[in-house]
PDB file of N, CA and C in Angstrom:
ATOM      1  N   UNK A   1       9.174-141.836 160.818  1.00  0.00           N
ATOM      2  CA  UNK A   1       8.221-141.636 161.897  1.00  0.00           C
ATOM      3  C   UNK A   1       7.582-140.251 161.747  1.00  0.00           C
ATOM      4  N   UNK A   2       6.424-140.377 161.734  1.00  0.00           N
ATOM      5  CA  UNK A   2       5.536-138.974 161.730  1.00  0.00           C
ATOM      6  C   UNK A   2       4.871-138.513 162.837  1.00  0.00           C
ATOM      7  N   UNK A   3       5.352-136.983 162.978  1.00  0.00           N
ATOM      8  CA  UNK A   3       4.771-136.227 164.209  1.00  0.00           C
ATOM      9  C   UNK A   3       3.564-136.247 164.188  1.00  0.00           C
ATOM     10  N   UNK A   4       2.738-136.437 165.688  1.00  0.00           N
ATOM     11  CA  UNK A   4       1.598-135.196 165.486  1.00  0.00           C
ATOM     12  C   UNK A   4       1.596-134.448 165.735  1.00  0.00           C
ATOM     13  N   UNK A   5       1.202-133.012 165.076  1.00  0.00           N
ATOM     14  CA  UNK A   5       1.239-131.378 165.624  1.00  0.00           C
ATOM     15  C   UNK A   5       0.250-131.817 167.087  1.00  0.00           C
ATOM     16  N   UNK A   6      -0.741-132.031 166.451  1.00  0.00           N
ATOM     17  CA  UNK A   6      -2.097-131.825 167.541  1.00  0.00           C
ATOM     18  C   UNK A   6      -1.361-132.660 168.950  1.00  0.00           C
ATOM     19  N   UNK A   7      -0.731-133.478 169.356  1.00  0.00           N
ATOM     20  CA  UNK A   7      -0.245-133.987 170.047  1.00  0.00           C
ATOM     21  C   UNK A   7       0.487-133.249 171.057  1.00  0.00           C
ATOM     22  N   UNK A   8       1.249-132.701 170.159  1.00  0.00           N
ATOM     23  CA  UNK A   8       2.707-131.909 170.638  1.00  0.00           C
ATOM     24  C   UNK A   8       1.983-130.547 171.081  1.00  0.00           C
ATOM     25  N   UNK A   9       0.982-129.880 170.175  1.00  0.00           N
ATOM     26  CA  UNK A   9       0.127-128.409 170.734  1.00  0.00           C
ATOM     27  C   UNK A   9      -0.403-129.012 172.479  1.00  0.00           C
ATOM     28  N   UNK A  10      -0.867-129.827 172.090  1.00  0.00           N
ATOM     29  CA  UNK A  10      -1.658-130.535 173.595  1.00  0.00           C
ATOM     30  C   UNK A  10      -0.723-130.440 174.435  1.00  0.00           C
ATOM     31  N   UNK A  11       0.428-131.271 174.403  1.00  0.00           N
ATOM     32  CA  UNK A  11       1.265-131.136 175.485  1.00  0.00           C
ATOM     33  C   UNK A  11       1.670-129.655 175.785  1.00  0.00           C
ATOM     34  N   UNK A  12       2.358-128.977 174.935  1.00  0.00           N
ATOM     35  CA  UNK A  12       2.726-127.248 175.064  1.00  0.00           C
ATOM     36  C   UNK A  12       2.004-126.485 175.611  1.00  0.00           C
ATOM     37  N   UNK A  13       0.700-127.084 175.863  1.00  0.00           N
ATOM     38  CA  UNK A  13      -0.479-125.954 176.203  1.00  0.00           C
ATOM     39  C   UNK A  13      -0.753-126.676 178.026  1.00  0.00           C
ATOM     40  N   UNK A  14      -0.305-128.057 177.850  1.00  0.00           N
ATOM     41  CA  UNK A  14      -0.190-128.718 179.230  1.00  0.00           C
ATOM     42  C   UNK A  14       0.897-127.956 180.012  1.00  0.00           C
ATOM     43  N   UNK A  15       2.008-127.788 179.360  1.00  0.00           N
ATOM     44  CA  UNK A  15       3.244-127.750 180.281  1.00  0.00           C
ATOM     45  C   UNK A  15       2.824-126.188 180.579  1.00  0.00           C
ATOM     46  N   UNK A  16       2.490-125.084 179.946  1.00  0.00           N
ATOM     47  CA  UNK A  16       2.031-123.820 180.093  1.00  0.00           C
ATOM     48  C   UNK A  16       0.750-123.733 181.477  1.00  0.00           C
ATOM     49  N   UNK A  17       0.311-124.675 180.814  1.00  0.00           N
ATOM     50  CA  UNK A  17      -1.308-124.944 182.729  1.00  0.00           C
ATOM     51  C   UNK A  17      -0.065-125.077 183.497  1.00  0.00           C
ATOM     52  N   UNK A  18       0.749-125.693 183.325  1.00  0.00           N
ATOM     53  CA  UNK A  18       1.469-126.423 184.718  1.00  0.00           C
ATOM     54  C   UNK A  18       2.670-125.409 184.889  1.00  0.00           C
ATOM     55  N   UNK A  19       3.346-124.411 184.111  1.00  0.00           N
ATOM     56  CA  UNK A  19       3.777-123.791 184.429  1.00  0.00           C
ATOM     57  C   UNK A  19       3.516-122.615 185.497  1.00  0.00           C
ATOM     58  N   UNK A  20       2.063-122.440 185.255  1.00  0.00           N
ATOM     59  CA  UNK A  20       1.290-120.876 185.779  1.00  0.00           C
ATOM     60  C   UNK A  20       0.653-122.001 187.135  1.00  0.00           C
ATOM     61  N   UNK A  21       0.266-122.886 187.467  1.00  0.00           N
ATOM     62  CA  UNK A  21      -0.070-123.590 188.584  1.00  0.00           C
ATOM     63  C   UNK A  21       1.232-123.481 189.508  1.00  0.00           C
ATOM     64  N   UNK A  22       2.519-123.793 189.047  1.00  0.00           N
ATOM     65  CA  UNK A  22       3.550-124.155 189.964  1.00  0.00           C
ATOM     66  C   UNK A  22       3.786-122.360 190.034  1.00  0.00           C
ATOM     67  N   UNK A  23       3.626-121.193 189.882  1.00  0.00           N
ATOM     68  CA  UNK A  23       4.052-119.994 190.236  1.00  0.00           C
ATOM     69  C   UNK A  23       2.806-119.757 191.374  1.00  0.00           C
ATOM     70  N   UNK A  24       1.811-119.918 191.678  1.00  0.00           N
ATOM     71  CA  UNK A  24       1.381-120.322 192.907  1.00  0.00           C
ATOM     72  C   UNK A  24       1.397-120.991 193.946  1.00  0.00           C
ATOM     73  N   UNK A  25       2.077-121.837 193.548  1.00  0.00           N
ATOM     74  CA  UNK A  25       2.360-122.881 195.135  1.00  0.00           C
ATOM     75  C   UNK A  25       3.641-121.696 196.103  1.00  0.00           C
ATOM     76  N   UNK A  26       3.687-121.462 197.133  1.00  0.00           N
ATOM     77  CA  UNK A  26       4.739-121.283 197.772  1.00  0.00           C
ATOM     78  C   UNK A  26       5.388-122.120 198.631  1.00  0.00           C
ATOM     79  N   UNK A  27       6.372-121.584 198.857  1.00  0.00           N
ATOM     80  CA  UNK A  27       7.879-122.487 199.024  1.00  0.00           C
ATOM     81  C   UNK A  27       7.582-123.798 200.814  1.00  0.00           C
ATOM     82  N   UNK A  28       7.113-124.758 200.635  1.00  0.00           N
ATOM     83  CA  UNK A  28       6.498-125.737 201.336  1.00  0.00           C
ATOM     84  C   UNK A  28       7.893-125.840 202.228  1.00  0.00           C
ATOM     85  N   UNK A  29       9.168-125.989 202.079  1.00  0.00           N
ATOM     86  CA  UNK A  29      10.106-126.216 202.499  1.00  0.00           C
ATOM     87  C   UNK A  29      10.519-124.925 203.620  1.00  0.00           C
ATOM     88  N   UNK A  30      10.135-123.856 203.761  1.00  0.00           N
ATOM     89  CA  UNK A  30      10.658-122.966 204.716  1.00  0.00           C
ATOM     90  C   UNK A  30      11.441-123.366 206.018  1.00  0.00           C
ATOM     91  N   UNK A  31      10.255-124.839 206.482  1.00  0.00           N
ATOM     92  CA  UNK A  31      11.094-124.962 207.782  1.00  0.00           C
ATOM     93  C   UNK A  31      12.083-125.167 207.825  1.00  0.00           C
ATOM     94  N   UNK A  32      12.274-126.742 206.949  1.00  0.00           N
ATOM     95  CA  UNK A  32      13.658-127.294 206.345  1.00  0.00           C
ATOM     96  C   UNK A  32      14.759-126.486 206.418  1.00  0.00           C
ATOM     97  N   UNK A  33      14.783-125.076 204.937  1.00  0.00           N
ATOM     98  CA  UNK A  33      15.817-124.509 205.292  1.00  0.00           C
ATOM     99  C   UNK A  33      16.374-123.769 206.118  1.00  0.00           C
ATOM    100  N   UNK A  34      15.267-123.146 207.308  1.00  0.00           N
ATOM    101  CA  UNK A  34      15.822-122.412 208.324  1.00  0.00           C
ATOM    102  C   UNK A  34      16.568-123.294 209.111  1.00  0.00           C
ATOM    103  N   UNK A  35      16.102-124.715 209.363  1.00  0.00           N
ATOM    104  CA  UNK A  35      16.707-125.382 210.199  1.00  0.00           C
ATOM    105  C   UNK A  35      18.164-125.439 209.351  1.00  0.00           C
ATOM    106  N   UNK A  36      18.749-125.968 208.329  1.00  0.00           N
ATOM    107  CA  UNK A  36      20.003-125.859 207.970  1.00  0.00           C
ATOM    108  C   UNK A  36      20.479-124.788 207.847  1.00  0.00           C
ATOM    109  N   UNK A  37      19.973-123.258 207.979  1.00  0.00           N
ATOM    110  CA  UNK A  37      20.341-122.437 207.818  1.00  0.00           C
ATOM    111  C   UNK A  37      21.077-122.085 209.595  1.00  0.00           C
ATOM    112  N   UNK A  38      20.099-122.625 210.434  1.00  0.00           N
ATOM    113  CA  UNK A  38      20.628-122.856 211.901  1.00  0.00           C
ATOM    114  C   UNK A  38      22.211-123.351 212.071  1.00  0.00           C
ATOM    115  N   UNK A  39      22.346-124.173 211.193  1.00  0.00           N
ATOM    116  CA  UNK A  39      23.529-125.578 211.317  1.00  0.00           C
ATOM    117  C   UNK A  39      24.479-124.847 210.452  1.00  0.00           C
ATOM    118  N   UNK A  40      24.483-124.055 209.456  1.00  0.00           N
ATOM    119  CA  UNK A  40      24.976-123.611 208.310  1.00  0.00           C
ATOM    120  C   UNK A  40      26.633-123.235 209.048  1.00  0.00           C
ATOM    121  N   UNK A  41      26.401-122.419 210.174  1.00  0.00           N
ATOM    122  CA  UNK A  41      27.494-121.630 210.981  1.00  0.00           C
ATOM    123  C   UNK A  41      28.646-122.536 211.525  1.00  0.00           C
ATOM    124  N   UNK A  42      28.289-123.849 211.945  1.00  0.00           N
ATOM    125  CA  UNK A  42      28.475-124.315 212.537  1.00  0.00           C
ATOM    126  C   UNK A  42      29.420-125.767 211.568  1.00  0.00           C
ATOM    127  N   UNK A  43      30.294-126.628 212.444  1.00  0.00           N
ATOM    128  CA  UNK A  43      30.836-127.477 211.722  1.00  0.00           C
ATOM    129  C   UNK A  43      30.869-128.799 211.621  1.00  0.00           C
ATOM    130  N   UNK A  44      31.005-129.142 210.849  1.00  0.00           N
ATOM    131  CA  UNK A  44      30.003-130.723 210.593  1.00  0.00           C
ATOM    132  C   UNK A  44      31.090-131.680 210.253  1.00  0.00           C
ATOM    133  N   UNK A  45      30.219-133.032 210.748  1.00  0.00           N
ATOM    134  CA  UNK A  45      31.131-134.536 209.562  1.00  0.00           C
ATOM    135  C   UNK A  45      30.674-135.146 208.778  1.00  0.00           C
ATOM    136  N   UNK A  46      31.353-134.868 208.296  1.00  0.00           N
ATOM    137  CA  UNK A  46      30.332-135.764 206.656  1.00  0.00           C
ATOM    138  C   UNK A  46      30.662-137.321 206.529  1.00  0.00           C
ATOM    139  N   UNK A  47      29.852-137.819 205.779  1.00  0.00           N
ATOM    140  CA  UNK A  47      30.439-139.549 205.552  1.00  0.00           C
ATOM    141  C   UNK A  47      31.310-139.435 204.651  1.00  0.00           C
ATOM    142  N   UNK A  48      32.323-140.322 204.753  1.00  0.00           N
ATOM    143  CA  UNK A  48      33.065-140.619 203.895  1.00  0.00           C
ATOM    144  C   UNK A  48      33.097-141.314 202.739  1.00  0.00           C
ATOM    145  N   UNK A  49      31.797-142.415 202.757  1.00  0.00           N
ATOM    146  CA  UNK A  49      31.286-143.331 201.764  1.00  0.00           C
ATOM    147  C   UNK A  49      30.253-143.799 202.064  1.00  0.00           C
ATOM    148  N   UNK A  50      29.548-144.119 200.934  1.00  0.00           N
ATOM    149  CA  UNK A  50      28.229-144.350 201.401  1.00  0.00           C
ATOM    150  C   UNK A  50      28.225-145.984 202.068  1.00  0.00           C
ATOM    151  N   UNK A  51      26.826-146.654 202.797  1.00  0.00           N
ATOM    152  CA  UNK A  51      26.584-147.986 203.585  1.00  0.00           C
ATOM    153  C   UNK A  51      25.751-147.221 204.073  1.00  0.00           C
ATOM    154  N   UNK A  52      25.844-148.066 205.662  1.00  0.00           N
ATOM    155  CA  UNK A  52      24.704-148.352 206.457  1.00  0.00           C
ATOM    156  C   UNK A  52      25.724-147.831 207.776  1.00  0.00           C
ATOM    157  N   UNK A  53      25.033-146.581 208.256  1.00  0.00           N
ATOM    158  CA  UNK A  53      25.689-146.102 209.793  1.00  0.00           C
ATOM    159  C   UNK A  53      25.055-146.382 211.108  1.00  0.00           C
ATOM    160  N   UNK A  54      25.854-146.854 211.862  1.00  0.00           N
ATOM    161  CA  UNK A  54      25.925-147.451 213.413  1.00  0.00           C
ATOM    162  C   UNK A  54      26.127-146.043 214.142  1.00  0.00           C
ATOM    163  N   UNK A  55      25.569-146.344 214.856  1.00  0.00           N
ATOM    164  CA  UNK A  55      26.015-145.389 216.350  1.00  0.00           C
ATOM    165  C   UNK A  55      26.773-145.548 217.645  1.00  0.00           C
ATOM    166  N   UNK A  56      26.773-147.308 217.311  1.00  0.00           N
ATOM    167  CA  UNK A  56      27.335-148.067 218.955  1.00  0.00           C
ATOM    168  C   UNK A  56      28.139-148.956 217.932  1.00  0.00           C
ATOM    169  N   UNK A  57      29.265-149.745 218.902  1.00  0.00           N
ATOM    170  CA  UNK A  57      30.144-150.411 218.319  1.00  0.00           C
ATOM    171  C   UNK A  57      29.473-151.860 218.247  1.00  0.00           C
ATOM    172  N   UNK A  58      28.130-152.131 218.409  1.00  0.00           N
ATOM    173  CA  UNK A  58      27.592-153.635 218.397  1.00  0.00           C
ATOM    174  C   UNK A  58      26.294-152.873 218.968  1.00  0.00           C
ATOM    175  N   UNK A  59      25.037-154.134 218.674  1.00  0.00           N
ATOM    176  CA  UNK A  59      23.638-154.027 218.812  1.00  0.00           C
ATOM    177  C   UNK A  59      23.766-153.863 220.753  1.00  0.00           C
ATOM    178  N   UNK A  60      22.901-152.507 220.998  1.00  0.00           N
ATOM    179  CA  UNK A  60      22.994-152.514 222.733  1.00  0.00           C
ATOM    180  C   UNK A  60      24.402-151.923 223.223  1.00  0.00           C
ATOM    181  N   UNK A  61      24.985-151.644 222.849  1.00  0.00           N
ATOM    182  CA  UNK A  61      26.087-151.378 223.363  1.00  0.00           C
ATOM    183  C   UNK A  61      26.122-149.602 223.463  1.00  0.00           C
ATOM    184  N   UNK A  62      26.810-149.508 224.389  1.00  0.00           N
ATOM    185  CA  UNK A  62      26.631-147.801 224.351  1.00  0.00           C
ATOM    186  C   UNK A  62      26.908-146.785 222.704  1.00  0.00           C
ATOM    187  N   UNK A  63      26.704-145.692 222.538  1.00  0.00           N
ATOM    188  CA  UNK A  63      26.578-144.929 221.349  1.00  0.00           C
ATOM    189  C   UNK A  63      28.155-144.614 221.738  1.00  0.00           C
ATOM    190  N   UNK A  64      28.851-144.282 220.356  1.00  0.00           N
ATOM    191  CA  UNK A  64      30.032-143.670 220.572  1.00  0.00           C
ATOM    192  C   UNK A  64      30.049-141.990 220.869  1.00  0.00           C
ATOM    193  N   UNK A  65      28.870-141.420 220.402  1.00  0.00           N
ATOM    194  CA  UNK A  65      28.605-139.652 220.518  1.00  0.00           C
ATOM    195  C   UNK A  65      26.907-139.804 221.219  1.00  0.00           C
ATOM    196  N   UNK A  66      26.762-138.772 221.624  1.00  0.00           N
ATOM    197  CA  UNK A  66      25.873-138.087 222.190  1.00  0.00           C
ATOM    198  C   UNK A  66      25.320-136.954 222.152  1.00  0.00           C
ATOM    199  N   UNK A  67      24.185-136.071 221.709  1.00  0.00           N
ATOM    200  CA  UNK A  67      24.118-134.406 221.569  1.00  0.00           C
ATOM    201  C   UNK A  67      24.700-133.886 223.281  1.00  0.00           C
ATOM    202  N   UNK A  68      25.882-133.046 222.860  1.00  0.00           N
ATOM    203  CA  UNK A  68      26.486-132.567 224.017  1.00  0.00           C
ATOM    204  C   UNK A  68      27.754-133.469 224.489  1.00  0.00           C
ATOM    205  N   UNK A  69      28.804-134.585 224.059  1.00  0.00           N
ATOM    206  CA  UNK A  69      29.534-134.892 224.063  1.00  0.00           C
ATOM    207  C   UNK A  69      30.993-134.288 223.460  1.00  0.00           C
ATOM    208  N   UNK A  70      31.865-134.138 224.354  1.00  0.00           N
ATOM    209  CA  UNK A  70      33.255-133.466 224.034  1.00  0.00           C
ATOM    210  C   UNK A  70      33.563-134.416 222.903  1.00  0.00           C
ATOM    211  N   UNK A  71      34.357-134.258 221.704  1.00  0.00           N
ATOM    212  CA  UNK A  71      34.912-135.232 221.139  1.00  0.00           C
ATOM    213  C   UNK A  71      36.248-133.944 220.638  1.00  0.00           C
ATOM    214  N   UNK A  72      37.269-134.749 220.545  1.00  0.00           N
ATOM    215  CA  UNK A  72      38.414-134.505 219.999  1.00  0.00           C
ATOM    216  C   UNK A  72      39.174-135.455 218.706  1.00  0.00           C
ATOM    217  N   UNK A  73      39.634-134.452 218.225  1.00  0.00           N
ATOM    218  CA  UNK A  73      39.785-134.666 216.287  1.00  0.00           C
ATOM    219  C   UNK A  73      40.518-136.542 216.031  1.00  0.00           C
ATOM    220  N   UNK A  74      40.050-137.388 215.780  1.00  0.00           N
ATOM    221  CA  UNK A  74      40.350-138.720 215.582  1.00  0.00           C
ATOM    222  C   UNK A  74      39.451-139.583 216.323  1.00  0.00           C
ATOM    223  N   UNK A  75      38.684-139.089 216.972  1.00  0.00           N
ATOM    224  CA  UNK A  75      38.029-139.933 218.057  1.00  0.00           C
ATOM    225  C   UNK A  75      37.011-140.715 217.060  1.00  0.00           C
ATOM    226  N   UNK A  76      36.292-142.148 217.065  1.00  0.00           N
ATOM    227  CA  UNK A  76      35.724-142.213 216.334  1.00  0.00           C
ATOM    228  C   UNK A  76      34.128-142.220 216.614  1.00  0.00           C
ATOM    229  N   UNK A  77      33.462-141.283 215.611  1.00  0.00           N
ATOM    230  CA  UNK A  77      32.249-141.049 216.026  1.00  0.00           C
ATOM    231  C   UNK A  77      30.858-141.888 215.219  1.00  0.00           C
ATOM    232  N   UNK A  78      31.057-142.781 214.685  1.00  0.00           N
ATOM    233  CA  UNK A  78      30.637-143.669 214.208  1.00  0.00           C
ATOM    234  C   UNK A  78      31.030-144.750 213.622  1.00  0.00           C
ATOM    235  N   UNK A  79      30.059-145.957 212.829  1.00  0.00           N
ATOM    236  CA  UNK A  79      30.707-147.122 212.163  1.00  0.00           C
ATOM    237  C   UNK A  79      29.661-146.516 210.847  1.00  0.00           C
ATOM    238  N   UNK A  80      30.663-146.804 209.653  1.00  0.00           N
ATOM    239  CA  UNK A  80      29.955-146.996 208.124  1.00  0.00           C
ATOM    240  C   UNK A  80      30.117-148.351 207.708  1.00  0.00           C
ATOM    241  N   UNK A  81      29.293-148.981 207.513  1.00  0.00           N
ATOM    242  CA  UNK A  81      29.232-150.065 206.907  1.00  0.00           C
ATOM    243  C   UNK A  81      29.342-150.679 205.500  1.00  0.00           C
ATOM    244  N   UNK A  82      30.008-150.881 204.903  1.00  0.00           N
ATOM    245  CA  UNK A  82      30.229-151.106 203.184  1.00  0.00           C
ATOM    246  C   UNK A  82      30.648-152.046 202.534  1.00  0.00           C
ATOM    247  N   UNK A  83      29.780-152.335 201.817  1.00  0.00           N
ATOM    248  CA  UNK A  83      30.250-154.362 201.396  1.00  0.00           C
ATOM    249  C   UNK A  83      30.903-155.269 202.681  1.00  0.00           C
ATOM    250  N   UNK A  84      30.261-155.253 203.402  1.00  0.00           N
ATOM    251  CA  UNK A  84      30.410-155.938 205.057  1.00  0.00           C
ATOM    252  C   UNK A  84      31.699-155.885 205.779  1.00  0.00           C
ATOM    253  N   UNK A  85      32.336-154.529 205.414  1.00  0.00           N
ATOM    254  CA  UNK A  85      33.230-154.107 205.934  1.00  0.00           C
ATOM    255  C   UNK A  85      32.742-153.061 207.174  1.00  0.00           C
ATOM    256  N   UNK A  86      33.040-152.533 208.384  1.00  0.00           N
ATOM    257  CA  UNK A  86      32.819-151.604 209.100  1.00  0.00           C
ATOM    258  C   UNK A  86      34.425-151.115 208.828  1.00  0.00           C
ATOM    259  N   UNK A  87      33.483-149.684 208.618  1.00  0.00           N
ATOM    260  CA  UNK A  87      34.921-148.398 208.696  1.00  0.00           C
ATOM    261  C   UNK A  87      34.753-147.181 209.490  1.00  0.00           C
ATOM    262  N   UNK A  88      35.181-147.255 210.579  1.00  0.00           N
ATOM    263  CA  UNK A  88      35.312-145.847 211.697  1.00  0.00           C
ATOM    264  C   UNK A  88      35.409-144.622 211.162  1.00  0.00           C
ATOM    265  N   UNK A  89      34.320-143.521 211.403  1.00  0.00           N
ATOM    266  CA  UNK A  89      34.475-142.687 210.917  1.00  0.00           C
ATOM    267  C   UNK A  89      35.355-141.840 212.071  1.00  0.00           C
ATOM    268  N   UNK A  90      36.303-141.330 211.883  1.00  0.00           N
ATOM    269  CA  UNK A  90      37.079-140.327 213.326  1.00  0.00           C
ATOM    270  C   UNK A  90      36.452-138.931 212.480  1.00  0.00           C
ATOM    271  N   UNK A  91      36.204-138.595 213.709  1.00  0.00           N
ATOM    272  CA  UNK A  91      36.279-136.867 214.074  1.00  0.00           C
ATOM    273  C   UNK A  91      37.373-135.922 213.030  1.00  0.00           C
ATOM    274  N   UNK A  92      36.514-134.809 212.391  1.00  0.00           N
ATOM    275  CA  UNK A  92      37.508-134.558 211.545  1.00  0.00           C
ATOM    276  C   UNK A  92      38.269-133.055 212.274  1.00  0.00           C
ATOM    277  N   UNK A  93      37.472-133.052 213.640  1.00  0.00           N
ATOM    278  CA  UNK A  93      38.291-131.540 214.871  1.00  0.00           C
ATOM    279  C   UNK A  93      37.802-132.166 215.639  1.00  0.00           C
ATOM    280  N   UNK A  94      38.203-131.140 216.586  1.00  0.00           N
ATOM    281  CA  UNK A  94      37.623-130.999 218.129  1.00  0.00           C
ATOM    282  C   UNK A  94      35.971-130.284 218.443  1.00  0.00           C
ATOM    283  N   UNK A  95      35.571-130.796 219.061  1.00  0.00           N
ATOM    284  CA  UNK A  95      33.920-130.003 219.519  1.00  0.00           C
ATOM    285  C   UNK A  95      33.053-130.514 220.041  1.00  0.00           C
ATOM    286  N   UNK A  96      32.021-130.002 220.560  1.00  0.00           N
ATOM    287  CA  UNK A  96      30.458-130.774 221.167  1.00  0.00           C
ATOM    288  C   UNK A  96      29.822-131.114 220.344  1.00  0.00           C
ATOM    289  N   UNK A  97      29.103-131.782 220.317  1.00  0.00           N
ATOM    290  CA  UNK A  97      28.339-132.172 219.484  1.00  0.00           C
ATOM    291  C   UNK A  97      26.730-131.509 219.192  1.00  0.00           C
ATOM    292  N   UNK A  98      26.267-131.365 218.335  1.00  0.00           N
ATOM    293  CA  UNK A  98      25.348-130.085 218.823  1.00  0.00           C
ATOM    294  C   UNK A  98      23.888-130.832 218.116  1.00  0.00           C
ATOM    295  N   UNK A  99      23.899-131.867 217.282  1.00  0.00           N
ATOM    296  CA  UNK A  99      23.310-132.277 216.748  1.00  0.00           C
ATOM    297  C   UNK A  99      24.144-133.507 216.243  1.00  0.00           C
ATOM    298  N   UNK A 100      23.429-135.379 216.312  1.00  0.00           N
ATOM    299  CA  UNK A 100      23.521-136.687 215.577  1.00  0.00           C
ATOM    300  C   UNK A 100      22.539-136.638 214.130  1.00  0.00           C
ATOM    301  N   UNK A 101      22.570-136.379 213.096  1.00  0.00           N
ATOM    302  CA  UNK A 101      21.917-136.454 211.504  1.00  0.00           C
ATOM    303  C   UNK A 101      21.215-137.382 211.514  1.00  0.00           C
ATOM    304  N   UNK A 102      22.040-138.714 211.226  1.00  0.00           N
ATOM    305  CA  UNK A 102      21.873-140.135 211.050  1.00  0.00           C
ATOM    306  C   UNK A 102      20.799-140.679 212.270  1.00  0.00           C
ATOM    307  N   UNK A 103      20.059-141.957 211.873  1.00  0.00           N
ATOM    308  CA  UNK A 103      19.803-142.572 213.327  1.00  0.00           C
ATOM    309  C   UNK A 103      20.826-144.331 212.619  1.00  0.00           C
ATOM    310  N   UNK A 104      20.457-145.065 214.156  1.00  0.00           N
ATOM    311  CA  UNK A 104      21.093-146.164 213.877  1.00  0.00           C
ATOM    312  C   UNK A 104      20.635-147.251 212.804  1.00  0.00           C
ATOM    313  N   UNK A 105      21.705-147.679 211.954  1.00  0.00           N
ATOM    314  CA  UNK A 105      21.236-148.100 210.718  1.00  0.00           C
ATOM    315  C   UNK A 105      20.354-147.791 209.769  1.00  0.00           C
ATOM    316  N   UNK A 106      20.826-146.350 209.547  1.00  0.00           N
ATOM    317  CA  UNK A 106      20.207-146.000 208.369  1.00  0.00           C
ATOM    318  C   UNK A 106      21.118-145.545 207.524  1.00  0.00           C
ATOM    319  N   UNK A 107      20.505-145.846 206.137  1.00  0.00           N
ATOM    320  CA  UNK A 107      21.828-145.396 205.157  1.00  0.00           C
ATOM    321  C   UNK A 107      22.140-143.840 204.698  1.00  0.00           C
ATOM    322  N   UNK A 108      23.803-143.898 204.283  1.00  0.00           N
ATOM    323  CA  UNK A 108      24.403-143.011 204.006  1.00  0.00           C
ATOM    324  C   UNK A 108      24.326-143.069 202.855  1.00  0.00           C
ATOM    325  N   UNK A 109      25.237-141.237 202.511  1.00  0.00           N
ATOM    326  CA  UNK A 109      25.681-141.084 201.196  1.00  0.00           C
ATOM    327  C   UNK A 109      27.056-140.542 201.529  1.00  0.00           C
ATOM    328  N   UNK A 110      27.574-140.525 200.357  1.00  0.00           N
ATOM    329  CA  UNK A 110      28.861-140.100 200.153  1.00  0.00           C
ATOM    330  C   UNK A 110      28.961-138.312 200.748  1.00  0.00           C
ATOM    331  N   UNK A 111      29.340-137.851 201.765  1.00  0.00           N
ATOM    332  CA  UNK A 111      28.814-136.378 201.783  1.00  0.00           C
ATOM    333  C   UNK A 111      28.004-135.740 202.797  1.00  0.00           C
ATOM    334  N   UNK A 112      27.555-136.830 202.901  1.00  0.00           N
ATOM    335  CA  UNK A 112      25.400-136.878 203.513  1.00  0.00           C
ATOM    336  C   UNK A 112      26.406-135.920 205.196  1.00  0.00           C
ATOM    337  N   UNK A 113      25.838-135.084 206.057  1.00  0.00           N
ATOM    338  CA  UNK A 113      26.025-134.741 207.313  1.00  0.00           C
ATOM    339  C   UNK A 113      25.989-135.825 208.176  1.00  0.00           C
ATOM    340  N   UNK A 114      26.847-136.235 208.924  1.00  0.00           N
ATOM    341  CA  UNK A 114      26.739-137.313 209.680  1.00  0.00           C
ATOM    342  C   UNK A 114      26.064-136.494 211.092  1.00  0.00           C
ATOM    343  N   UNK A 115      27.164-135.878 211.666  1.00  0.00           N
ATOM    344  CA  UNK A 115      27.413-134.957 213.224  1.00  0.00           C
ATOM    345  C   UNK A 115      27.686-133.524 213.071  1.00  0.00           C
ATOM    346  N   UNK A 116      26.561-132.914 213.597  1.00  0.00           N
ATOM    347  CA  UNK A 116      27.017-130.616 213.841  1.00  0.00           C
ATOM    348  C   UNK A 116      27.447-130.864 215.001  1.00  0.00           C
ATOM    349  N   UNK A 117      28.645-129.855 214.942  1.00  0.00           N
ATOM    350  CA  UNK A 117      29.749-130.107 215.469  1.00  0.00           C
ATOM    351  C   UNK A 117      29.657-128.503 216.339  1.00  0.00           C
ATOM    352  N   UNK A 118      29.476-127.751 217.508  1.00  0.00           N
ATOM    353  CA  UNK A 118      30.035-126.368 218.013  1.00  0.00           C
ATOM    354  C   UNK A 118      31.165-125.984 217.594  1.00  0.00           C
TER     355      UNK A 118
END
């Protein structure tokens, strides 16, 4: 298989435009990280595995957490859903709740912030 120089110059001289273009853009994300930088202090639950997270124990039914709800360490503060299993996520302390991540039925990751925790 035979190179082309002229090919490969073209691209090198592309990625160089596009290098000196992207040192002008500034950082679009600021809000983003102040807001996690807000949460940073503070203590969180993570998912345990990834699916599909519930907020109520059935469609209509009350939410198990609330922003501003006491919860204590085992309580369970959501459903993960995984190969049509539901698995309770419990509380991994005690605290208010200061912020819900997730909304209802939307998917997780392994990790992903579920609940900020006071």
């Amino acid at each position: 298989m035979e190179i082309d120089k002229k090919i490969i110059l073209k691209l090198l001289k592309s990625l160089e435009e596009l290098k000196g273009s992207i040192k002008d853009i500034k950082d679009v994300n600021l809000e983003e990280k102040s807001i996690q930088e807000d949460f940073s202090a503070d203590e969180s639950i993570n998912s345990p595995i990834v699916g599909t997270a519930y907020l109520a124990p059935e469609p209509g039914a009350k939410k198990f957490v609330e922003v501003g709800s006491k919860i204590k360490k085992g309580d369970t503060v959501m459903i993960i859903e995984a190969m049509k299993t539901m698995n309770h996520v419990p509380s991994s302390q005690n605290g208010v709740v200061k912020k819900v991540c997730v909304n209802d039925g939307e998917p997780v990751e392994f990790g992903q912030k579920l609940i900020i925790l006071e």
